[in-house]
Protein backbone atom coordinates (compact mmCIF):
# COMPACT_ATOMS: atom_id res chain seq x y z
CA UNK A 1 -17.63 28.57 -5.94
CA UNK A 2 -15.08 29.50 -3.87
CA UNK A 3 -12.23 32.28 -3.54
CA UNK A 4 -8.67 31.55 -4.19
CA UNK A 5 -7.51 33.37 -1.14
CA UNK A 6 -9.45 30.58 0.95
CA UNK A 7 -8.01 27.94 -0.41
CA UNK A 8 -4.39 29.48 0.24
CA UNK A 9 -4.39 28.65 4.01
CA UNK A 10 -1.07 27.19 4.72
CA UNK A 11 0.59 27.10 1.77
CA UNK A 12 4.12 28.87 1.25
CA UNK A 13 3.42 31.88 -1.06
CA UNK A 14 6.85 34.06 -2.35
CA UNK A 15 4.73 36.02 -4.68
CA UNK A 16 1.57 36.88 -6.51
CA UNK A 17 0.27 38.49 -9.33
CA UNK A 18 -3.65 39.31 -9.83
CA UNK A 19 -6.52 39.03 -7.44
CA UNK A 20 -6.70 36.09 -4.98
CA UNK A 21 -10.30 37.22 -4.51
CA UNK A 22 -11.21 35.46 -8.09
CA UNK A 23 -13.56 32.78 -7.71
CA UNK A 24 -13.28 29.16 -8.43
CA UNK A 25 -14.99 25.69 -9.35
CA UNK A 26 -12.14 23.49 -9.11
CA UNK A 27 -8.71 22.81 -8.76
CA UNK A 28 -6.80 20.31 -11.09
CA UNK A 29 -3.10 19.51 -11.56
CA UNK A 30 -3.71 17.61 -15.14
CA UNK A 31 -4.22 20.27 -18.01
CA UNK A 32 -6.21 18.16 -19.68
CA UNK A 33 -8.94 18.63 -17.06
CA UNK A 34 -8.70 21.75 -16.89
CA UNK A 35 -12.30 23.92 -17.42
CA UNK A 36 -13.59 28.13 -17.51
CA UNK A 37 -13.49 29.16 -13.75
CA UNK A 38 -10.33 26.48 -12.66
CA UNK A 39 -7.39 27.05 -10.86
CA UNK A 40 -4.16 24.78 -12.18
CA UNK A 41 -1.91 23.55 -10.06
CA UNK A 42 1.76 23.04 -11.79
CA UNK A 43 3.77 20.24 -10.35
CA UNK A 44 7.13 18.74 -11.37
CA UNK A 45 6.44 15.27 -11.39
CA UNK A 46 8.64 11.93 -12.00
CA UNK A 47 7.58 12.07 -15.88
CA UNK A 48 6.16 15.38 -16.80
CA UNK A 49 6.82 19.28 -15.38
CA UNK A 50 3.25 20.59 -15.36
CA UNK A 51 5.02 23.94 -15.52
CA UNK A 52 5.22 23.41 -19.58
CA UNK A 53 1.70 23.21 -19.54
CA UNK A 54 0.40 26.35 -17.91
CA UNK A 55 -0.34 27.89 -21.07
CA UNK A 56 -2.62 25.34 -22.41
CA UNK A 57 -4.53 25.34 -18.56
CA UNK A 58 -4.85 29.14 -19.34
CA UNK A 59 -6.43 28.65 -23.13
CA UNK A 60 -8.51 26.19 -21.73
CA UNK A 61 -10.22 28.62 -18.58
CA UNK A 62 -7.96 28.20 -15.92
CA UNK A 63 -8.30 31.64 -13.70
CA UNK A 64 -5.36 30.80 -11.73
CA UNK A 65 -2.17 29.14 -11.98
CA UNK A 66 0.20 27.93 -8.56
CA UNK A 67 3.93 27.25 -9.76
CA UNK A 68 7.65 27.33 -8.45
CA UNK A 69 8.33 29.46 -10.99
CA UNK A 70 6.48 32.21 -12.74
CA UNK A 71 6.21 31.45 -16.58
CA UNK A 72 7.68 34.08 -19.26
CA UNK A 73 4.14 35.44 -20.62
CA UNK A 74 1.97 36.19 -18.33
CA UNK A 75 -2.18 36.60 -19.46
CA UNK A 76 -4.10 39.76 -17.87
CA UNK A 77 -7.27 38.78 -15.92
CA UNK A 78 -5.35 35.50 -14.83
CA UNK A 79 -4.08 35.27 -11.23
CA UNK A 80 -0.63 33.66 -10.51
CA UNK A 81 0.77 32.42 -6.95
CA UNK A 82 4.58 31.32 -6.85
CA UNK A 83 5.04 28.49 -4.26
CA UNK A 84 8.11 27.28 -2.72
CA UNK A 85 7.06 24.09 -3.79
CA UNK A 86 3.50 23.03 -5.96
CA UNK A 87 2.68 19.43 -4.23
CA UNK A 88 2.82 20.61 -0.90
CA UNK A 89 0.57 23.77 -1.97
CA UNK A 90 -1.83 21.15 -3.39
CA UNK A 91 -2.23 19.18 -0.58
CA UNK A 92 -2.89 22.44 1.50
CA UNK A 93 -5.26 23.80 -1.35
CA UNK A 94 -7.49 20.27 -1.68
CA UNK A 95 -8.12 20.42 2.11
CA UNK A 96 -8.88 23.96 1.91
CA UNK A 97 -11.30 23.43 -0.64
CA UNK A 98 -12.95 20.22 0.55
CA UNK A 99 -13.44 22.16 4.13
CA UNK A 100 -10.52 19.99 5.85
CA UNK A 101 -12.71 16.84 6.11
CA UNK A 102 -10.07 14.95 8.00
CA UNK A 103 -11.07 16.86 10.71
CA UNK A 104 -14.51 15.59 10.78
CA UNK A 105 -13.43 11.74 10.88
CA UNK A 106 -10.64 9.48 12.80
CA UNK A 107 -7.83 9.44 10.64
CA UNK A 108 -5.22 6.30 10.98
CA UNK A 109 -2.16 6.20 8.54
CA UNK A 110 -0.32 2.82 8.28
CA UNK A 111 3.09 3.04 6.52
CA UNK A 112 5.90 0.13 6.40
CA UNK A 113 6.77 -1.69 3.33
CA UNK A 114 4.93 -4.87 4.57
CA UNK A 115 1.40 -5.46 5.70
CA UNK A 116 0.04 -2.04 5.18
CA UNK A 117 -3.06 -3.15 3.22
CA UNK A 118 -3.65 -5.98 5.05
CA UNK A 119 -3.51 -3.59 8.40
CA UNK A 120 -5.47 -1.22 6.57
CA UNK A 121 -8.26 -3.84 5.33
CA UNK A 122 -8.55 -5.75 8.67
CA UNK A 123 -9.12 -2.60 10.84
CA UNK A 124 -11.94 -1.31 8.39
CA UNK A 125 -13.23 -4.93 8.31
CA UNK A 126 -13.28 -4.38 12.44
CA UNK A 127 -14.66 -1.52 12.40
CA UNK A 128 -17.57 -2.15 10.66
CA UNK A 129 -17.90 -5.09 12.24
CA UNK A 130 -18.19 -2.97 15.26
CA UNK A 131 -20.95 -1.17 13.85
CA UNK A 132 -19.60 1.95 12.71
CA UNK A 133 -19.37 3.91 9.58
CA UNK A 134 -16.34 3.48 8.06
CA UNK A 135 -14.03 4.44 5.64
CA UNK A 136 -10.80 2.92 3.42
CA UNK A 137 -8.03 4.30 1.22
CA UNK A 138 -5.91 1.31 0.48
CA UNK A 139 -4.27 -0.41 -2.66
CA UNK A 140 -6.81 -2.83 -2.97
CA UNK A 141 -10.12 -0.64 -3.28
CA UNK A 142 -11.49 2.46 -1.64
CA UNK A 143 -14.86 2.25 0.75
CA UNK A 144 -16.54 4.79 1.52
CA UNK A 145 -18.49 2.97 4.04
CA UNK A 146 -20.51 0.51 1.84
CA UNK A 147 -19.57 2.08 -1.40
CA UNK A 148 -16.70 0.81 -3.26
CA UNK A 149 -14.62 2.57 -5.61
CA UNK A 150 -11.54 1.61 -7.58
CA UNK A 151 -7.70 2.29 -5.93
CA UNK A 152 -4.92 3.23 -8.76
CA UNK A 153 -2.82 4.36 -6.19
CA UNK A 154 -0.94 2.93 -2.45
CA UNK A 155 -1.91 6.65 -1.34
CA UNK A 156 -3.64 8.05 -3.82
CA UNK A 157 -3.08 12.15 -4.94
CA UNK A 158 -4.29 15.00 -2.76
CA UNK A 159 -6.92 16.06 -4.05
CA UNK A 160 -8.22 12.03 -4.51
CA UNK A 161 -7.93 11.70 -0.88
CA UNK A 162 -9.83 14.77 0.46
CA UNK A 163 -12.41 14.01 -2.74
CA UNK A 164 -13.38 11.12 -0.99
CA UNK A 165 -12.77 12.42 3.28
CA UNK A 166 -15.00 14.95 1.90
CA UNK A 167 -17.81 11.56 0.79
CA UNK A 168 -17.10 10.06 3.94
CA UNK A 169 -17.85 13.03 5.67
CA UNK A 170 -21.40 13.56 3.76
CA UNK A 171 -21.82 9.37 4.41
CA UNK A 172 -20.99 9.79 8.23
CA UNK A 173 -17.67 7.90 8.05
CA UNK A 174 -16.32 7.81 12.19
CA UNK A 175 -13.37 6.20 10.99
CA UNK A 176 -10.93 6.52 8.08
CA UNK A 177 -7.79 3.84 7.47
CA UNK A 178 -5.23 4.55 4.69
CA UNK A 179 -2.25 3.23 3.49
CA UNK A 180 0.55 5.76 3.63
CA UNK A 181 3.17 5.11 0.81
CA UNK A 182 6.81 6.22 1.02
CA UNK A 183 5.91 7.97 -2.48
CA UNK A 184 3.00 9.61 -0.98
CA UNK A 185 4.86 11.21 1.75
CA UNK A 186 7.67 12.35 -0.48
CA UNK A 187 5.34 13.96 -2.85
CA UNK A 188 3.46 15.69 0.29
CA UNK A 189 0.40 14.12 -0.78
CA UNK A 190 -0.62 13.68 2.88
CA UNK A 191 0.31 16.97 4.28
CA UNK A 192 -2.88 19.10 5.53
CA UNK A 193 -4.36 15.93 6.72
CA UNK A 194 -4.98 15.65 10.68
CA UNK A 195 -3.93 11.85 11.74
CA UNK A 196 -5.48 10.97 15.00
CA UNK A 197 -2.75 7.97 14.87
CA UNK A 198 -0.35 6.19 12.64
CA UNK A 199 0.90 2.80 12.40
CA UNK A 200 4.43 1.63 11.76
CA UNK A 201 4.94 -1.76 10.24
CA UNK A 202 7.96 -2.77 9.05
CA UNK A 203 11.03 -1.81 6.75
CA UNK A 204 12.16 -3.94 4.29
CA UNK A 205 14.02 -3.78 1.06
CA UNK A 206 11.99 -1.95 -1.55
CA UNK A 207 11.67 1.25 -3.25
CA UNK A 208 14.84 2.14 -4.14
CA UNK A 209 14.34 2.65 -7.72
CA UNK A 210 12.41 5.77 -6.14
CA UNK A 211 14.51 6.62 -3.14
CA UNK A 212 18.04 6.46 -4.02
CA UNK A 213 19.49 5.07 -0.44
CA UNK A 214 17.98 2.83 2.13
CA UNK A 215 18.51 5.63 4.65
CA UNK A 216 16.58 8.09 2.57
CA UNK A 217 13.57 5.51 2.31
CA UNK A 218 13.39 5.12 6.08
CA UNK A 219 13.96 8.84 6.73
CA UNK A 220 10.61 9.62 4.23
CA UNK A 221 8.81 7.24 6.44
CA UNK A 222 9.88 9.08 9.48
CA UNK A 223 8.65 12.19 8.34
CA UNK A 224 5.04 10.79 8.51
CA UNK A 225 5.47 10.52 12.39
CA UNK A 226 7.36 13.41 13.19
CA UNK A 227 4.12 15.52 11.57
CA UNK A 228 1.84 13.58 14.05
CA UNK A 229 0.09 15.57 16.18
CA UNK A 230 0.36 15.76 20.40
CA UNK A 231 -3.24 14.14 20.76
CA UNK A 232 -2.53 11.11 18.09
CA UNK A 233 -0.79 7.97 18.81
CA UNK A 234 2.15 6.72 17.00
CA UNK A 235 2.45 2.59 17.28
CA UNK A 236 4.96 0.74 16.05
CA UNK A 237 6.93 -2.48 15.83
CA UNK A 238 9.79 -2.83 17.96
CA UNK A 239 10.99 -5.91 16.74
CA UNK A 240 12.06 -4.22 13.64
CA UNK A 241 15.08 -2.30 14.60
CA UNK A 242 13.50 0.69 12.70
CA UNK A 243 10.28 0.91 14.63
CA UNK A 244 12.05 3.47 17.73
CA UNK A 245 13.85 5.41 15.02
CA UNK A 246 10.08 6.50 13.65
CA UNK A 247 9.45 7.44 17.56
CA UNK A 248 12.34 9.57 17.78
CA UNK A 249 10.94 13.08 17.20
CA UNK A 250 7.39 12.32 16.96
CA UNK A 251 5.12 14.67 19.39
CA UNK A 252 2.18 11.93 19.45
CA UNK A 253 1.89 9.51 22.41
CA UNK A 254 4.09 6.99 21.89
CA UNK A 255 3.15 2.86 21.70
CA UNK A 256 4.92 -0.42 20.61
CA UNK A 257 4.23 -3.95 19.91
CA UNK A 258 6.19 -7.17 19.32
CA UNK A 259 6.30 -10.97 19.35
CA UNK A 260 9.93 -11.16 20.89
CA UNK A 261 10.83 -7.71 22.36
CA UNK A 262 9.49 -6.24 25.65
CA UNK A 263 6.30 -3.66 24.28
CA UNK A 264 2.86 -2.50 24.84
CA UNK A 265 1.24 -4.96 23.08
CA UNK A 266 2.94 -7.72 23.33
CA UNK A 267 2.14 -11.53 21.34
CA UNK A 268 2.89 -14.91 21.72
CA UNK A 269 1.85 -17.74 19.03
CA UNK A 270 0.10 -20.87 20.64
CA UNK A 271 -0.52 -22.47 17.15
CA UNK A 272 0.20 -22.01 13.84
CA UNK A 273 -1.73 -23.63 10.94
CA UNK A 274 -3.63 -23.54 7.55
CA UNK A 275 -6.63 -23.24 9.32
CA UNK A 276 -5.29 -19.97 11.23
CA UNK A 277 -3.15 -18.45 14.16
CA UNK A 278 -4.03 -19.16 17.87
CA UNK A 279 -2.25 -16.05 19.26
CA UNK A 280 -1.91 -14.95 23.16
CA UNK A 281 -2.31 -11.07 23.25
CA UNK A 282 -0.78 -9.59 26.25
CA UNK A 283 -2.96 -11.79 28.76
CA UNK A 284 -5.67 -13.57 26.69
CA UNK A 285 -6.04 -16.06 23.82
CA UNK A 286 -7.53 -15.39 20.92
CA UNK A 287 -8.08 -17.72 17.39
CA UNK A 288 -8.14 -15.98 13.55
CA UNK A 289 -8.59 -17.34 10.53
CA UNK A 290 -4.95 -15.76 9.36
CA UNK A 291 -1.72 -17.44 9.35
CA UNK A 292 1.64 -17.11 9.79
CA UNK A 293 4.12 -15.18 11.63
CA UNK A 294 3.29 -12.01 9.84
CA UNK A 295 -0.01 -12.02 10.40
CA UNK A 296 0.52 -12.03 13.80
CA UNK A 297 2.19 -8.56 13.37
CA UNK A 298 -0.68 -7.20 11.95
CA UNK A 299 -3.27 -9.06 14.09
CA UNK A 300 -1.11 -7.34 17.23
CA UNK A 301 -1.14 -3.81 14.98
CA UNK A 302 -5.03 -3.89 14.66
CA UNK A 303 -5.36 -5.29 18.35
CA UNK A 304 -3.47 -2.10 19.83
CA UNK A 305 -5.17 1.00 17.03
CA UNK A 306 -8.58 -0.28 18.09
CA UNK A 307 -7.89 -0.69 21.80
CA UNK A 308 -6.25 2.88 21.53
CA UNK A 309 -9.33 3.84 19.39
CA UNK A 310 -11.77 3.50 22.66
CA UNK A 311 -12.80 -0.01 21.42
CA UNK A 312 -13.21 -2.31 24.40
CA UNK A 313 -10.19 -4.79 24.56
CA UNK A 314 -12.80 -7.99 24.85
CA UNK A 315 -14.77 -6.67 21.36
CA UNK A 316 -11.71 -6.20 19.80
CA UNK A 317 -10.93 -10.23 20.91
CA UNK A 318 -14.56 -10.95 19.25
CA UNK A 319 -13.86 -9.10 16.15
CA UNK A 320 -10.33 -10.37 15.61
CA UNK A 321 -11.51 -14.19 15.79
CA UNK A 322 -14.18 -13.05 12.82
CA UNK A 323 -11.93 -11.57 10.92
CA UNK A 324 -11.51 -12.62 7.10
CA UNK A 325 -7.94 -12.42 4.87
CA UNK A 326 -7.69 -9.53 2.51
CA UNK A 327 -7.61 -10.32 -1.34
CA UNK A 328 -4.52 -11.29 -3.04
CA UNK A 329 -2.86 -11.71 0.74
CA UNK A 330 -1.99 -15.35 1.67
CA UNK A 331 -5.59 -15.94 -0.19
CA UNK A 332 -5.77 -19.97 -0.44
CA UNK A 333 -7.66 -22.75 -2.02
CA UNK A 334 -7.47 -26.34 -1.90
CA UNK A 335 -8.63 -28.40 -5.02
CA UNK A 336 -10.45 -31.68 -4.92
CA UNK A 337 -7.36 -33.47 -5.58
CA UNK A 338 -5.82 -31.74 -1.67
CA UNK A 339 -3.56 -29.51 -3.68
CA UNK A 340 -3.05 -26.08 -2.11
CA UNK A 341 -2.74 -23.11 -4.31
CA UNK A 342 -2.00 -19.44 -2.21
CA UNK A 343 -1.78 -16.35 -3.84
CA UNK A 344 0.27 -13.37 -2.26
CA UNK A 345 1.45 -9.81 -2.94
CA UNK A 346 5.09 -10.48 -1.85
CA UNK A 347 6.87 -8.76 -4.17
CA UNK A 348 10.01 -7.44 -1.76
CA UNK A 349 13.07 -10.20 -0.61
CA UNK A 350 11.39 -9.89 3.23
CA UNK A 351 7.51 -10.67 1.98
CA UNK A 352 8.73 -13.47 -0.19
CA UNK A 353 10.82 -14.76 3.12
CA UNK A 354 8.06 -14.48 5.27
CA UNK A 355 5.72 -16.08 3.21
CA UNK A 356 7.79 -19.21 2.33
CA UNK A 357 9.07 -19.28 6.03
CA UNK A 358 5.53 -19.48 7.10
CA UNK A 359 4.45 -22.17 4.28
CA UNK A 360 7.43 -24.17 6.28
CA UNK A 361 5.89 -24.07 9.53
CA UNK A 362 3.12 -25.36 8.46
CA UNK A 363 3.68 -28.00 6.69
CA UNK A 364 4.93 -31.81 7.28
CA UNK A 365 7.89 -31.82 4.85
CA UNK A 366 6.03 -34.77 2.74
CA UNK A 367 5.04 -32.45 0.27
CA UNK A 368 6.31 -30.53 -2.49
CA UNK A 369 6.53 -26.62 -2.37
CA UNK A 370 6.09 -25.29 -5.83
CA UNK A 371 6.68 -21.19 -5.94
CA UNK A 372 6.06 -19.40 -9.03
CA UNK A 373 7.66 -15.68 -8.66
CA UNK A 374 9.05 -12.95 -11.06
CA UNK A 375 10.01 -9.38 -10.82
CA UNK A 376 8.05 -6.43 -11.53
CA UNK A 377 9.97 -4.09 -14.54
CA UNK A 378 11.07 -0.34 -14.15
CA UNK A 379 11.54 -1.30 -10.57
CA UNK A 380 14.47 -1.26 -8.17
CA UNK A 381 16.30 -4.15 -9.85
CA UNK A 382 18.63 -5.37 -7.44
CA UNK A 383 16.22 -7.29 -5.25
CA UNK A 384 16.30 -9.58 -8.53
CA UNK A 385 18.40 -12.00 -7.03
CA UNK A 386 17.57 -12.11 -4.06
CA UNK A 387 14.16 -12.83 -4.82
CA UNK A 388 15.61 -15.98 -6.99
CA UNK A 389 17.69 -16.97 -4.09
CA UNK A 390 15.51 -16.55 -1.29
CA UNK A 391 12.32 -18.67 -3.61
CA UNK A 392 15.17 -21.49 -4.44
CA UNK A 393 16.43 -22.08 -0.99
CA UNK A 394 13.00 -21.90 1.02
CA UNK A 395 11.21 -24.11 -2.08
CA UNK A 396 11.23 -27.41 -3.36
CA UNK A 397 10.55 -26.46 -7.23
CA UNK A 398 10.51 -23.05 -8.40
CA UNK A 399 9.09 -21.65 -11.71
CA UNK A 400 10.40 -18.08 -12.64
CA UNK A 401 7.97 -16.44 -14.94
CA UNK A 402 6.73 -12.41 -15.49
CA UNK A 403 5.26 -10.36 -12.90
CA UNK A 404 4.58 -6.86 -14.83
CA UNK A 405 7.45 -6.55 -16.90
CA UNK A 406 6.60 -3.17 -17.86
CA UNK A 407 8.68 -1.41 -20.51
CA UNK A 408 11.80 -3.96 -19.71
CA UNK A 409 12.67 -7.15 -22.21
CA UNK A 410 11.19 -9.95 -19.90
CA UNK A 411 14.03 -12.42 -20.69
CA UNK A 412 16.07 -9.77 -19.44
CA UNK A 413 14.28 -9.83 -16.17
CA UNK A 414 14.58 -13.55 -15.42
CA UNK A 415 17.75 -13.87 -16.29
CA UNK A 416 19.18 -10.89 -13.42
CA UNK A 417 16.91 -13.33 -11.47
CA UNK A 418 18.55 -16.21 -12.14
CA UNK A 419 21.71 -14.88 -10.74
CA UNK A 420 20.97 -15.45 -7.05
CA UNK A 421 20.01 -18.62 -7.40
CA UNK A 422 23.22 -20.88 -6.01
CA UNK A 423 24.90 -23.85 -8.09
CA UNK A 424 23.00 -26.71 -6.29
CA UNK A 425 19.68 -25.28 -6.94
CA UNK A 426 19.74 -24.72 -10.33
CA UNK A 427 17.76 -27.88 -10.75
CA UNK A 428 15.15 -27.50 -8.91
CA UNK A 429 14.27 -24.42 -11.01
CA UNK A 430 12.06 -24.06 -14.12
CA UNK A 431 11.99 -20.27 -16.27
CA UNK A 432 8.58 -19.87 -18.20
CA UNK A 433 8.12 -16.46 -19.13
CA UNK A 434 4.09 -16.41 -20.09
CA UNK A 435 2.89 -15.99 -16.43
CA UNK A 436 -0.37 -18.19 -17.14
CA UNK A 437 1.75 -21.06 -18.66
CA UNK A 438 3.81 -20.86 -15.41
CA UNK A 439 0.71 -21.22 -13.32
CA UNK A 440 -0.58 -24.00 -15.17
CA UNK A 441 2.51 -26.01 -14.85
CA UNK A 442 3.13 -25.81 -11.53
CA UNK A 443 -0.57 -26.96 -11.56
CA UNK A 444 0.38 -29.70 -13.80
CA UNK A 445 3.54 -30.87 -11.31
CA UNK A 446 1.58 -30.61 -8.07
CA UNK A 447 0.63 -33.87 -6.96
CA UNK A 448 -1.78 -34.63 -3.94
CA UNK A 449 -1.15 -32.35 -0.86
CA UNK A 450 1.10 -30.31 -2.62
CA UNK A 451 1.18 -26.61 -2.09
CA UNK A 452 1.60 -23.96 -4.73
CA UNK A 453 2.76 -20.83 -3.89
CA UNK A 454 1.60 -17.89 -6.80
CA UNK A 455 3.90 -14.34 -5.57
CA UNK A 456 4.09 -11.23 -6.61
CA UNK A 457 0.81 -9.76 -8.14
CA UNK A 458 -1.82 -10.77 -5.16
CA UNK A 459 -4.58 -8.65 -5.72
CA UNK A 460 -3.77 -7.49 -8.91
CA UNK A 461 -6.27 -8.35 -12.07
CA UNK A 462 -4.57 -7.07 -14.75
CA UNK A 463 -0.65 -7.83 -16.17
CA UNK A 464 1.55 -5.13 -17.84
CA UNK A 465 3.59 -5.61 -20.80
CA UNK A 466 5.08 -3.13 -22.74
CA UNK A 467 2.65 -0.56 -21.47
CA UNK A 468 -0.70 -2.38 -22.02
CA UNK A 469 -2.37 -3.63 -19.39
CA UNK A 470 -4.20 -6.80 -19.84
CA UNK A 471 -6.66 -9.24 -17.79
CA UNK A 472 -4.96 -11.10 -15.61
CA UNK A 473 -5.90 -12.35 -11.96
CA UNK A 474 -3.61 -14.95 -9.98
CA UNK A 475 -6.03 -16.65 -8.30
CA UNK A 476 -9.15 -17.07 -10.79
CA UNK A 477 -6.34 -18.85 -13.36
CA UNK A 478 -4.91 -20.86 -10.77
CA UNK A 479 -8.23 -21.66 -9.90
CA UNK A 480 -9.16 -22.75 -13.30
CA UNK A 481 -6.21 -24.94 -14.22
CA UNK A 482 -7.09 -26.82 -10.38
CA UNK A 483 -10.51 -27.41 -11.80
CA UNK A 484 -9.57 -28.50 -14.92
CA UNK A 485 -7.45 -31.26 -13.18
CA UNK A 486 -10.45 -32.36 -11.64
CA UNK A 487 -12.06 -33.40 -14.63
């Protein structure tokens, strides 16, 4: 148990009515979870205003409410704090309540639009490779060292997060890496966590179903940096003309990185192939199994956070060459009959670019390229046809098909997909809406040496059409259909 008045530190009160001094169990911002002896948090959210809902947290035990706004009836015995605004409050009150365990542990935030998991991923990978405890908050999965749990979430809700700093603290964690969404920085689900760095990717197009203007997105980003402490570090990539505008008013020491501009840490590609990168880091060589251009962002990102970590720069050389791709991120096999089948995440214009771009460099031109791609639904829709002309010009064949269409018509998708793709290419395209027949016939084109490329879903096992989520993993169907040719 715990008071309510020690869980307040930080937050933004205007007024209160009751005792602060009542004791409490828990604090929940779903209703529904709400228990005797809990305090509810009320948030305005994208869907629901938890505010309609305070009176069924109160029937169900809740001894405290937090809102914007005080609701009409008010119940004796029950204490109510109004908050300028109920995220931020919640982020201050999980901390609170967990003891601040970001405090205890490194904590390193990577934010972009591209690369964030695989950043993420690699540096816990590293880490633990190293030999220390470590933790993960990342789209893929959650570790709390050697545990796993399930991710639902880029950056998961406040009280998630310091749920599980608080396990990593109990497990020993020395070292935390999370994703940090655009979403979870607008919705303050970071704030009252101390970052002893963060990492700046990339900006791309994405996101602006949620953030209305391009501007706005990279501004909510920027945030993230500017709340970065004097003793963290703030690194980020100069070759993306964004990378100095997150620097601007940051207090944290200040690094960069780049393949073509002057920085920090600086990179140079020696060789580039489907057996991995041979990359020159400032002064020395180093060979990982990852490949393409990209990943040599993100090698150069995990290079420069451990180095600025107090890892030796000659381990972190070691560790990098034994480093292994994250799931559903340029994850490859090749079938008996030498026909290549990678499975990405790129699901954003730039991610599909790079990918295809990379696919290029690699190989001799006697093959086919075969990319199967949709569009996710309830999404920002106008990178729709840009996707479709970006897969048709950088691809030999291209099969449109569903990502997760969502609550949207699927044929509706394809077809605002279809409109970037340019007169001439029509032809080389196919449009198969069942995602799994798509698979299996760019399986069934693919002769010898060909290379399929499977985009948009990566990681993901599970497909969503009109709201139910089904079984569905890239990689173990294409996997299937490659065996089946084998036969």
């Amino acid at each position: 148990m715990i008071a309510l008045k020690d869980i307040l530190y930080k937050v933004t009160i205007n007024a209160v009515i009751g005792s602060t001094g009542v004791q409490l169990n828990a604090i929940h911002f779903d209703s529904r979870n709400i228990k005797n002896g809990c305090v509810f948090v009320a948030i305005k959210g994208t869907l629901s205003d938890g505010h309609q809902f305070i009176d069924r947290a109160v029937e169900q035990g809740a001894v405290a409410v937090v809102c914007e706004s005080m609701p009409e009836k008010l119940k004796e015995g029950v204490t109510y704090v109004e908050v300028d605004n109920s995220s931020r409050a919640l982020a201050f009150m999980a901390s609170n309540f967990y003891d601040n365990p970001s405090e205890n542990l490194k904590l390193v935030g990577v934010t972009g639009t591209n690369g964030k998991t695989t950043v993420a991923s690699l540096l816990y990978q590293l880490f633990k490779k190293a030999g220390y405890k470590v933790g993960l908050l990342s789209t893929v999965k959650i570790m709390v060292d050697t545990v796993e749990h399930k991710a639902t979430h880029t950056t998961p809700d406040s009280l998630t997060i310091n749920k599980y700093l608080d396990e990593m603290n109990v497990a020993g964690v020395e070292f935390c890496f999370m994703e940090v969404s655009s979403h979870g920085i607008h919705q303050h689900r970071t704030e009252g966590l101390r970052f002893e760095g963060g990492i700046f990717t990339n900006l791309t197009h994405d996101h602006l179903d949620y953030h209305s203007t391009f501007a706005e997105y990279r501004d909510v980003k920027k945030s993230f940096f500017d709340a970065l402490p004097e003793k963290a570090f703030a690194l980020v990539n100069v070759d993306d003309k964004n990378g100095l505008v997150m620097l601007q008013n940051t207090k944290a020491r200040k690094y960069t990185y780049a393949l073509k501009g002057y920085a920090d840490y600086k990179s140079q590609i020696l060789e580039n192939q489907f057996g991995g990168l041979l990359l020159k880091i400032n002064d020395s060589e180093v060979w990982t199994r990852l490949i393409g251009n990209f990943n040599a962002y993100n090698i150069l990102a995990i290079y420069g956070a451990a180095e600025l970590l107090g890892l030796e720069k000659v381990e972190v050389l070691r560790l990098i060459s034994e480093l292994e791709s994250v799931s559903g991120r340029f994850q490859y096999i090749i079938s008996n009959s030498k026909i290549t089948a990678i499975v990405d995440y790129a699901h954003t214009p730039d991610a599909l670019k790079n990918v295809l771009e990379t696919i290029n460099s690699i190989r001799t031109k006697n093959e086919e390229l075969i990319t199967v791609v949709g569009c996710g639904g309830d999404r920002d829709k106008t990178k729709r046809p840009k996707m479709g002309h970006i897969a048709t010009v950088l691809s030999t064949k291209v099969i449109f098909t569903s990502d997760n269409p969502r609550s949207e018509d699927p044929e509706t998708i394809l077809k605002e997909i279809e409109k970037g793709v340019e007169p001439q290419n029509f032809k080389k395209t196919l449009t198969i809406s069942d995602r799994a027949q798509a698979i299996k016939t760019a399986c069934q084109m693919a002769q010898p040496n060909d290379i399929i490329l499977i985009a948009g879903k990566g990681h993901e096992t599970y497909q969503e059409i009109k709201g139910i989520r089904s079984d569905f993993d890239d990689f173990k169907i294409v996997q299937e259909f490659l065996n089946q040719l084998n036969k």
